[in-house]
Protein backbone atom coordinates (compact mmCIF):
# COMPACT_ATOMS: atom_id res chain seq x y z
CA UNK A 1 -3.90 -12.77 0.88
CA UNK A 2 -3.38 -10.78 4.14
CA UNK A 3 -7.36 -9.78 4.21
CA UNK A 4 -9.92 -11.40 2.81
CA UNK A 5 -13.54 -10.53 2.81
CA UNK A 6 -16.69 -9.92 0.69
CA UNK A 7 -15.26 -7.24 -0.96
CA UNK A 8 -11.55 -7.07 -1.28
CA UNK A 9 -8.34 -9.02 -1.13
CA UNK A 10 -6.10 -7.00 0.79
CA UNK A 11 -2.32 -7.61 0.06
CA UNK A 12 0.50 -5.95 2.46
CA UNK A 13 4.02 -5.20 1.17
CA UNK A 14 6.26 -3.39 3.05
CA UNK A 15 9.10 -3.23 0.43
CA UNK A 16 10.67 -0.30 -1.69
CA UNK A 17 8.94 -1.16 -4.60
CA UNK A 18 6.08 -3.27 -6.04
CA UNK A 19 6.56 -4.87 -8.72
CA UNK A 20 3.70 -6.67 -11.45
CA UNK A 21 5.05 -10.20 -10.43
CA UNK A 22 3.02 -13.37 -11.52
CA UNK A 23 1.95 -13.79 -7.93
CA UNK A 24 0.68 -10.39 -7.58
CA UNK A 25 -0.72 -11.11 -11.58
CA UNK A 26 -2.47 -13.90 -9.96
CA UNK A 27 -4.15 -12.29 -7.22
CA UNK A 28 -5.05 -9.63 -9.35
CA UNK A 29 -7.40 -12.06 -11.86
CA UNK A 30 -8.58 -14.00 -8.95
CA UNK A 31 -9.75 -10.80 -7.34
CA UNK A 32 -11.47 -10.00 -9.89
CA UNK A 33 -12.94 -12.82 -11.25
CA UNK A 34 -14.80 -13.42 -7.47
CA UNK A 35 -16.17 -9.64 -7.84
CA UNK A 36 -13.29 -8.38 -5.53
CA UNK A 37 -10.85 -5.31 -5.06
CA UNK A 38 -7.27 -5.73 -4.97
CA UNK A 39 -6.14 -3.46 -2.35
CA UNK A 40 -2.17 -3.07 -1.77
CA UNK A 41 -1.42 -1.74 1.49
CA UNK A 42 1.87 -0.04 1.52
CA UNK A 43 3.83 2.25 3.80
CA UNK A 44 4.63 6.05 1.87
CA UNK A 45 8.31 5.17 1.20
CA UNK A 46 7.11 2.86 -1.41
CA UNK A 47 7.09 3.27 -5.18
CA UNK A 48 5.39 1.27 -7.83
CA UNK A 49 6.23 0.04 -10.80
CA UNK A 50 4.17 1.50 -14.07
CA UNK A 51 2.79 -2.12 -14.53
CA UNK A 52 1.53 -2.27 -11.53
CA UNK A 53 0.39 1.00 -11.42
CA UNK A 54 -1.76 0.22 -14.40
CA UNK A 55 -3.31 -2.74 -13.08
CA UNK A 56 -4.71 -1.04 -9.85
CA UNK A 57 -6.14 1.86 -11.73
CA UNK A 58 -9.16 -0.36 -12.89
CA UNK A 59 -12.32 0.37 -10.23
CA UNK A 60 -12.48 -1.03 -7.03
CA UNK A 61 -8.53 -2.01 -7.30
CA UNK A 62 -6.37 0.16 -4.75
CA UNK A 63 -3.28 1.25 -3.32
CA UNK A 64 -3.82 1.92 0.21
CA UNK A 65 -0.75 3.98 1.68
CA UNK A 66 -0.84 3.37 5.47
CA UNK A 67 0.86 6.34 6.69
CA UNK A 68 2.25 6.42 10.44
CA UNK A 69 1.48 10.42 10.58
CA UNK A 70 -1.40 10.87 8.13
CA UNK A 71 -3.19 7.40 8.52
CA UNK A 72 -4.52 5.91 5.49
CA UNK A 73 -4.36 7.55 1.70
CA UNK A 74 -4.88 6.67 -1.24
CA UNK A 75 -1.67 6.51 -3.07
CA UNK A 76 -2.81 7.18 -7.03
CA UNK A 77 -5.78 9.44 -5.97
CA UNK A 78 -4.80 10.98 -2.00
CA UNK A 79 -8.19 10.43 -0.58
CA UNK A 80 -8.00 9.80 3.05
CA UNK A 81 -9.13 6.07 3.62
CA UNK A 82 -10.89 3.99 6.65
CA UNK A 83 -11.44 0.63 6.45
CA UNK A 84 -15.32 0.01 6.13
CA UNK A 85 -17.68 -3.05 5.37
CA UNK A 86 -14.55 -4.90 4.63
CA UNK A 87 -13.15 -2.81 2.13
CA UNK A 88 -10.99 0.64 2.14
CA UNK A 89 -13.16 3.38 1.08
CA UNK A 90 -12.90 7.33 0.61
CA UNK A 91 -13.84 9.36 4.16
CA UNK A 92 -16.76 11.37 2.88
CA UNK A 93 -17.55 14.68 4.39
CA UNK A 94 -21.40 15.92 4.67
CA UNK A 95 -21.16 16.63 0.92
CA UNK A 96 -19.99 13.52 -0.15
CA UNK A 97 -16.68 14.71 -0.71
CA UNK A 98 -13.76 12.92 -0.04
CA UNK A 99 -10.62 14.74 1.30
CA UNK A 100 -7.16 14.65 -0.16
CA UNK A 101 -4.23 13.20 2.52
CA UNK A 102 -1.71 16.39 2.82
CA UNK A 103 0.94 14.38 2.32
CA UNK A 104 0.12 13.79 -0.56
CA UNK A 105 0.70 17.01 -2.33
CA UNK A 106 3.30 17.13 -5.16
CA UNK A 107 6.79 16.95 -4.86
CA UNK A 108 9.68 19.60 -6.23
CA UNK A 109 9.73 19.83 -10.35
CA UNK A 110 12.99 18.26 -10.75
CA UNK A 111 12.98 18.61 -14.48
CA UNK A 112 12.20 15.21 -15.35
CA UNK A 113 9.79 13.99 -17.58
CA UNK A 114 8.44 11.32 -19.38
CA UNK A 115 7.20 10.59 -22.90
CA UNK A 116 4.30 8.77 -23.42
CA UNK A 117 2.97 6.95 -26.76
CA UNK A 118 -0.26 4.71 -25.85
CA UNK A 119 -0.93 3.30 -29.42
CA UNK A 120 -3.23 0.60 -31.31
CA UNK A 121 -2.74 -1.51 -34.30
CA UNK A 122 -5.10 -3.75 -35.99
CA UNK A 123 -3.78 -6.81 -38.39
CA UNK A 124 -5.91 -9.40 -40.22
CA UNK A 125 -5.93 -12.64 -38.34
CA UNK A 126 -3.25 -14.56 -40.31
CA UNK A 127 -1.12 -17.55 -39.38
CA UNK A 128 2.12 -15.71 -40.98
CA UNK A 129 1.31 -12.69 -38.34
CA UNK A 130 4.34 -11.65 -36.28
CA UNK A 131 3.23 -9.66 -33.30
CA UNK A 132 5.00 -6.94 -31.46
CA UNK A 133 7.36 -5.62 -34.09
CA UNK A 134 5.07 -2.19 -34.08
CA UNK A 135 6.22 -1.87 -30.33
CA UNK A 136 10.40 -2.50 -31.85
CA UNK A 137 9.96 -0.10 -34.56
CA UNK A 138 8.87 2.46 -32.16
CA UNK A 139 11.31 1.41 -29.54
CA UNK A 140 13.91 1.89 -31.86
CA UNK A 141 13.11 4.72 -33.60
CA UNK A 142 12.87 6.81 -30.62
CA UNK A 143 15.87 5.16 -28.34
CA UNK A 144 17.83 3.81 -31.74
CA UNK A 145 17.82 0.11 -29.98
CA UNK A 146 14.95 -2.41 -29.69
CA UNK A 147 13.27 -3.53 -26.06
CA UNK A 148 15.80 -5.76 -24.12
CA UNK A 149 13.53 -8.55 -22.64
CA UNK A 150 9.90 -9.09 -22.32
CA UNK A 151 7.41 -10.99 -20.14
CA UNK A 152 4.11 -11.81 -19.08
CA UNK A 153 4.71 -10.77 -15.37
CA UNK A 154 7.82 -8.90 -13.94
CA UNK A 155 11.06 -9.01 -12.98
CA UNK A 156 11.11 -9.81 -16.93
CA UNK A 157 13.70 -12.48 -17.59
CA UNK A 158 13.28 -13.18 -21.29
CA UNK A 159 15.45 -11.73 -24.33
CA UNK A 160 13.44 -9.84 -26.62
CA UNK A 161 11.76 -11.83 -29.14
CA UNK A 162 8.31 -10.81 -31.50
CA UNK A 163 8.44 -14.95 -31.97
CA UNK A 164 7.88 -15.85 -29.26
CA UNK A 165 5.72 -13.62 -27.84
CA UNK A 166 3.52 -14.35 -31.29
CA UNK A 167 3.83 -18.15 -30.01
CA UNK A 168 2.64 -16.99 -26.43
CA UNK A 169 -0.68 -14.82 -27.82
CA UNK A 170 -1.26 -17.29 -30.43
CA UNK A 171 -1.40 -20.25 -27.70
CA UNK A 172 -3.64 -18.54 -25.57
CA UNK A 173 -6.05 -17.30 -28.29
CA UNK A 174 -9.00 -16.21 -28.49
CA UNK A 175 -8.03 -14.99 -24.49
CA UNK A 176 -6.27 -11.69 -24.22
CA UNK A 177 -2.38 -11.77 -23.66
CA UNK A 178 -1.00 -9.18 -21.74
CA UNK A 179 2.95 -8.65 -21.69
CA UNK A 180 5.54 -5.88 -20.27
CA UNK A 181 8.43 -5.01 -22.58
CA UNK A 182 11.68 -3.15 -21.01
CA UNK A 183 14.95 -1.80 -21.83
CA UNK A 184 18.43 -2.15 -20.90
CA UNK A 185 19.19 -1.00 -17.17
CA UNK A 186 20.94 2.50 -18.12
CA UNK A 187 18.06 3.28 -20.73
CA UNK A 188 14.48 4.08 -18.39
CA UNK A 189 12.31 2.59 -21.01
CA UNK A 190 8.67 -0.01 -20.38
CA UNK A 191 5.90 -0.69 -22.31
CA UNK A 192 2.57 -2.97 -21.92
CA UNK A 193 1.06 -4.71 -24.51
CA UNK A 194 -2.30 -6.27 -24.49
CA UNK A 195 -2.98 -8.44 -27.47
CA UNK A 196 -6.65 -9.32 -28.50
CA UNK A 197 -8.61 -11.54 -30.79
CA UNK A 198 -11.50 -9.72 -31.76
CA UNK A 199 -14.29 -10.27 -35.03
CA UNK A 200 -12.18 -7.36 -36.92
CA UNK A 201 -8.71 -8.97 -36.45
CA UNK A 202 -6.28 -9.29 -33.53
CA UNK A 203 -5.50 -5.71 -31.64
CA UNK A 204 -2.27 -4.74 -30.12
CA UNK A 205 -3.33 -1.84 -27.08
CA UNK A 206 0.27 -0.62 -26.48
CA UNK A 207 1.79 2.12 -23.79
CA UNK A 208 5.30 2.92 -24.06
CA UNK A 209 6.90 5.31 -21.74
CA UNK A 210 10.49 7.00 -22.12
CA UNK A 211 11.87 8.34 -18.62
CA UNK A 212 14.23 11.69 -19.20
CA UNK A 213 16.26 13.61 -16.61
CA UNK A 214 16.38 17.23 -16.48
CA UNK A 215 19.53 17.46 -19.16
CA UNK A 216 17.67 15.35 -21.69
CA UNK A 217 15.25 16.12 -24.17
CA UNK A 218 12.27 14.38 -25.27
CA UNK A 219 12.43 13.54 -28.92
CA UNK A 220 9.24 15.63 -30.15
CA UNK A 221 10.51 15.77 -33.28
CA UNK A 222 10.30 12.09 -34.03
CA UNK A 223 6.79 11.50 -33.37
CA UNK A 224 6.16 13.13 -36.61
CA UNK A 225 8.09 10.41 -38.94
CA UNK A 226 7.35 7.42 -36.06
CA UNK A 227 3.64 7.81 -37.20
CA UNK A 228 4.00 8.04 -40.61
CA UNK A 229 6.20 4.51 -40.41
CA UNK A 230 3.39 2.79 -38.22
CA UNK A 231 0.79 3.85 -40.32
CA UNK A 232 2.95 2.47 -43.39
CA UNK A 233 4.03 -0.71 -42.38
CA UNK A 234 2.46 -1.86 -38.73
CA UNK A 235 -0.99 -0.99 -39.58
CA UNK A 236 -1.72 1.79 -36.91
CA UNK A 237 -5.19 2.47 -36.01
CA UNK A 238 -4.89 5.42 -33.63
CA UNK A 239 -1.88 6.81 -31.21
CA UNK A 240 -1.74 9.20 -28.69
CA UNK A 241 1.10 11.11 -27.67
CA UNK A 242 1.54 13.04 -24.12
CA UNK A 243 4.34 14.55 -22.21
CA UNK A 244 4.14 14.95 -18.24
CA UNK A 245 6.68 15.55 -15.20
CA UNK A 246 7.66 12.53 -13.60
CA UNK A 247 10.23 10.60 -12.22
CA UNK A 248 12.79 9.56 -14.97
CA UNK A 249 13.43 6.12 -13.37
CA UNK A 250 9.22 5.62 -14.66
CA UNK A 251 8.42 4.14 -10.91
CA UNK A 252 5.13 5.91 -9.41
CA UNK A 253 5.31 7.80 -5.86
CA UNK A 254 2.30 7.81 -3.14
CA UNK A 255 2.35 11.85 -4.29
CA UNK A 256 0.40 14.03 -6.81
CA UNK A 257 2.40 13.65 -10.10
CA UNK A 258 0.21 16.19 -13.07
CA UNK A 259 -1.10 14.30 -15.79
CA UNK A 260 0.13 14.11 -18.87
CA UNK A 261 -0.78 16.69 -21.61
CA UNK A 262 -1.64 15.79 -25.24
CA UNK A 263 1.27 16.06 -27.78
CA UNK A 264 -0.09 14.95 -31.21
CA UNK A 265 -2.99 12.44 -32.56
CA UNK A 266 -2.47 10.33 -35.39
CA UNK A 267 -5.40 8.87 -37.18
CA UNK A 268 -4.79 5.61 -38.80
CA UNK A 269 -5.80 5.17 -42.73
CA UNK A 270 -8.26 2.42 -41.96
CA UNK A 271 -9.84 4.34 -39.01
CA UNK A 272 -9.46 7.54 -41.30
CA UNK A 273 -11.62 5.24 -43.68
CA UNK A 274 -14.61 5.13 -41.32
CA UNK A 275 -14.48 8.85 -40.66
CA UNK A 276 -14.21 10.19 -43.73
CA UNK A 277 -11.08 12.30 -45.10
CA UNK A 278 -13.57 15.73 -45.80
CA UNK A 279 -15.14 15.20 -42.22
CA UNK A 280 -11.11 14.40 -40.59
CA UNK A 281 -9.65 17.74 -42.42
CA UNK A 282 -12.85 19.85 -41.07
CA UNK A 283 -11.41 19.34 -37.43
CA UNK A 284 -11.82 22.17 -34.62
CA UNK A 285 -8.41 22.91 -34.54
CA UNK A 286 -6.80 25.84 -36.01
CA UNK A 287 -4.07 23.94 -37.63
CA UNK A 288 -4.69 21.94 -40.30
CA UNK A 289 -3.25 17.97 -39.92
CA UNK A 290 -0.90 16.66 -41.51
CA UNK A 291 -1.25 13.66 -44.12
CA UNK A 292 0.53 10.98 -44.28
CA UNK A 293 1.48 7.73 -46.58
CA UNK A 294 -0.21 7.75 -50.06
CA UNK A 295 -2.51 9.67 -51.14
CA UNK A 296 -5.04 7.20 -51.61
CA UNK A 297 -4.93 5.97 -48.39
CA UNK A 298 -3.78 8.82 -46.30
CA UNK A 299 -3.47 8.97 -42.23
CA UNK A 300 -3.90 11.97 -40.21
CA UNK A 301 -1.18 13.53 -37.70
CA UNK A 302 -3.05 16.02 -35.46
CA UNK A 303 -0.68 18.58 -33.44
CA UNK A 304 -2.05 19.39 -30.40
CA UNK A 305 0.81 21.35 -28.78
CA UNK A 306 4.22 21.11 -27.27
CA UNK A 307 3.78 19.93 -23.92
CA UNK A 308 3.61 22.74 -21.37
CA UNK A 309 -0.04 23.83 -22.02
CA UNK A 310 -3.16 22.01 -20.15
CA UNK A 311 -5.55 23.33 -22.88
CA UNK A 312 -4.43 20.83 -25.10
CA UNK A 313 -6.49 18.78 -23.05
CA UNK A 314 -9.37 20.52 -24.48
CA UNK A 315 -7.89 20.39 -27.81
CA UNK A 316 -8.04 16.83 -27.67
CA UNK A 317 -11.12 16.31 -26.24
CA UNK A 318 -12.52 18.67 -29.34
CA UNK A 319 -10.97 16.99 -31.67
CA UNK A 320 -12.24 13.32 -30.78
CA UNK A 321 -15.90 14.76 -29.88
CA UNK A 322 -15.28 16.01 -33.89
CA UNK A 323 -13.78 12.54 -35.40
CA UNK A 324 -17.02 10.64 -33.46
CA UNK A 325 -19.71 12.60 -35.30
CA UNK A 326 -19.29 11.13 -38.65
CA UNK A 327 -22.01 11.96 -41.17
C-alpha cells in the first residue's frame, strides 16, 4: 500500500490499464476485511479493466483520478474529490451536493456497444456437479466458440476448463469462489463468475459482456432461444439482459459512459414456481411474456425493449416491483 490509514488503503498506478491481478485481489479482501476502502489513484489516461471495475463499485472502494488540470475525480462517478480524515471523499457544496469533475463528461458516440447478460443459476449440491458449463453454453451460443481461459485473478493464464474450475469452487467450499472467464484476443468477450454454497444449493452469479464496434450487430435475436436452453438444461433462475454504448475493447474510461438499458427478463421455472404462473402472466407490461420449456414447468421471457429507450428502465423496475408481490 502507498497510503494507509484508518480508513482506506490507497494504491497508486500510473499505468495504461488496471488490471484485477491477485495482488490487487489481495489488497482488495484485506481492505475490506480491516473495515477499509480500496482507493486506486490513477492519472485520466488510464482505463480499467471490467473486473476491476466491478470490484471498486462496492461502497467505500474508489477510483480516484488525480487529474493535473481538474485535480481529483472520481473516475466511475465524476465527483470532485479532496483527501479528508484519511480517506478521499466527495467536495460537498452548502447543500450537500457533490459536484461532477468537467472532465468528466462523456465522450463522442462512436457506435460501439456492448451486450450485457448478468445471469443466475441454482443446482442441487451434488458431488457429480460440473460448474460453469451455463457460462459455455451462453458463450457459445452467442459468439459460436466457448471462453478461451479462465482464472481466479487476471492476466488469466489457464485454458478453459468447467473441471477444473468445479475442482477450484469445490476446494474452497462452503467460501465463495470468484473467477474471470475471457475470450480469444480478436473476440472482446469477459465474464465473472461468483460461485456460492448456500442452504438452497450452490449459485452461479454470472456477468458476461460482448464488446461490438460500430459495423457489428448485437445478436438480439439470440437471447430469445439462449434462455429457453438455460432454463432447459443449466437450471436458470433469473437473467437480465441490457445493451449500452461503450467501448468495444470492454475496458472502462475515467468518463461518463450511459448505463445500460434493459433488453429482456427471463424468469426461471423454479423461481416462476415461487411466484406463481397466474400472478407472472398478470405483469404490468403491455406485452404478454413468452413461455418457455414444458408446459408443466414453464419459464417466463419478458421483452422489455430494443435497446435505445431509457423507459425500459421503468419497465423493468415495474415488472420486478410486480413479480415481488406474490399473493
Amino acid at each position: 500500500m502507498d497510503v494507509l490509514t484508518a480508513k482506506a488503503a490507497v494504491v497508486i498506478q500510473d499505468r495504461p490499464l488496471v488490471t484485477m491481478t491477485s495482488w490487487l485481489s489481495d489488497a482488495l479482501r484485506g481492505a475490506t476485511a480491516d473495515d477499509r476502502a480500496l482507493q486506486i489513484v490513477t492519472p485520466p489516461t488510464t482505463r480499467l479493466t471490467l473486473p476491476t471495475r466491478t470490484a471498486l463499485l462496492g461502497h467505500p472502494n474508489r477510483w480516484v483520478i488525480q487529474d493535473p488540470d481538474h485535480g481529483f475525480y472520481d473516475g466511475l462517478s465524476g465527483a470532485v474529490l479532496h483527501w479528508k480524515g484519511g480517506t478521499f471523499t466527495p467536495v460537498l457544496d452548502e447543500n450537500g451536493t457533490a459536484s461532477v469533475a468537467e472532465a468528466f463528461k462523456a465522450g463522442p458516440d462512436t457506435g460501439d456497444r456492448q451486450l450485457i447478460l448478468s445471469l443466475r443459476t441454482l443446482h442441487p449440491a451434488d458431488k457429480d456437479l460440473i460448474l460453469g458449463r451455463a457460462l459455455e453454453t451462453a458463450w457459445q451460443h452467442l459468439t459460436g466458440t466457448p471462453p478461451a481461459g479462465w482464472s481466479t485473478a487476471e492476466p488469466v493464464n489457464l485454458p478453459w476448463s468447467t473441471r477444473q474450475l468445479t475442482d477450484l469452487a469445490r476446494g474452497r467450499a462452503p467460501q465463495p469462489t470468484w473467477l474471470i472467464a475471457v475470450g480469444h484476443p480478436d473476440r472482446p468477450v469477459i465474464a465473472t463468475v461468483r460461485i456460492t454454497r448456500t442452504p438452497a444449493g450452490v449459485e452461479q452469479d454470472i456477468t458476461l459482456t460482448l464488446g461490438y464496434g460500430k459495423d457489428a450487430d448485437p445478436p438480439l435475436d439470440a437471447i430469445e432461444s439462449l434462455a429457453e436452453t438455460l432454463c432447459a438444461e443449466h437450471s436458470l433462475t433469473t437473467m437480465l439482459t441490457s445493451l449500452r454504448a461503450a467501448r468495444s475493447d470492454l475496458t472502462v474510461p475515467p468518463r461518463f459512459e450511459a448505463p445500460p438499458i434493459p433488453i429482456s427478463f427471463t424468469l426461471g421455472a423454479g423461481e416462476l414456481k415461487d411466484v406463481g404462473l397466474d400472478h407472472a402472466l398478470r405483469s404490468p407490461l403491455s406485452l404478454a411474456p413468452l413461455r418457455l420449456g414444458p408446459a408443466a414447468e414453464p419459464a417466463l421471457h419478458y421483452r422489455l425493449g430494443d435497446g435505445p429507450n431509457p423507459r425500459a428502465w421503468n419497465t423493468l423496475q415495474q415488472l420486478t416491483q410486480h413479480l415481488r408481490q406474490v399473493s
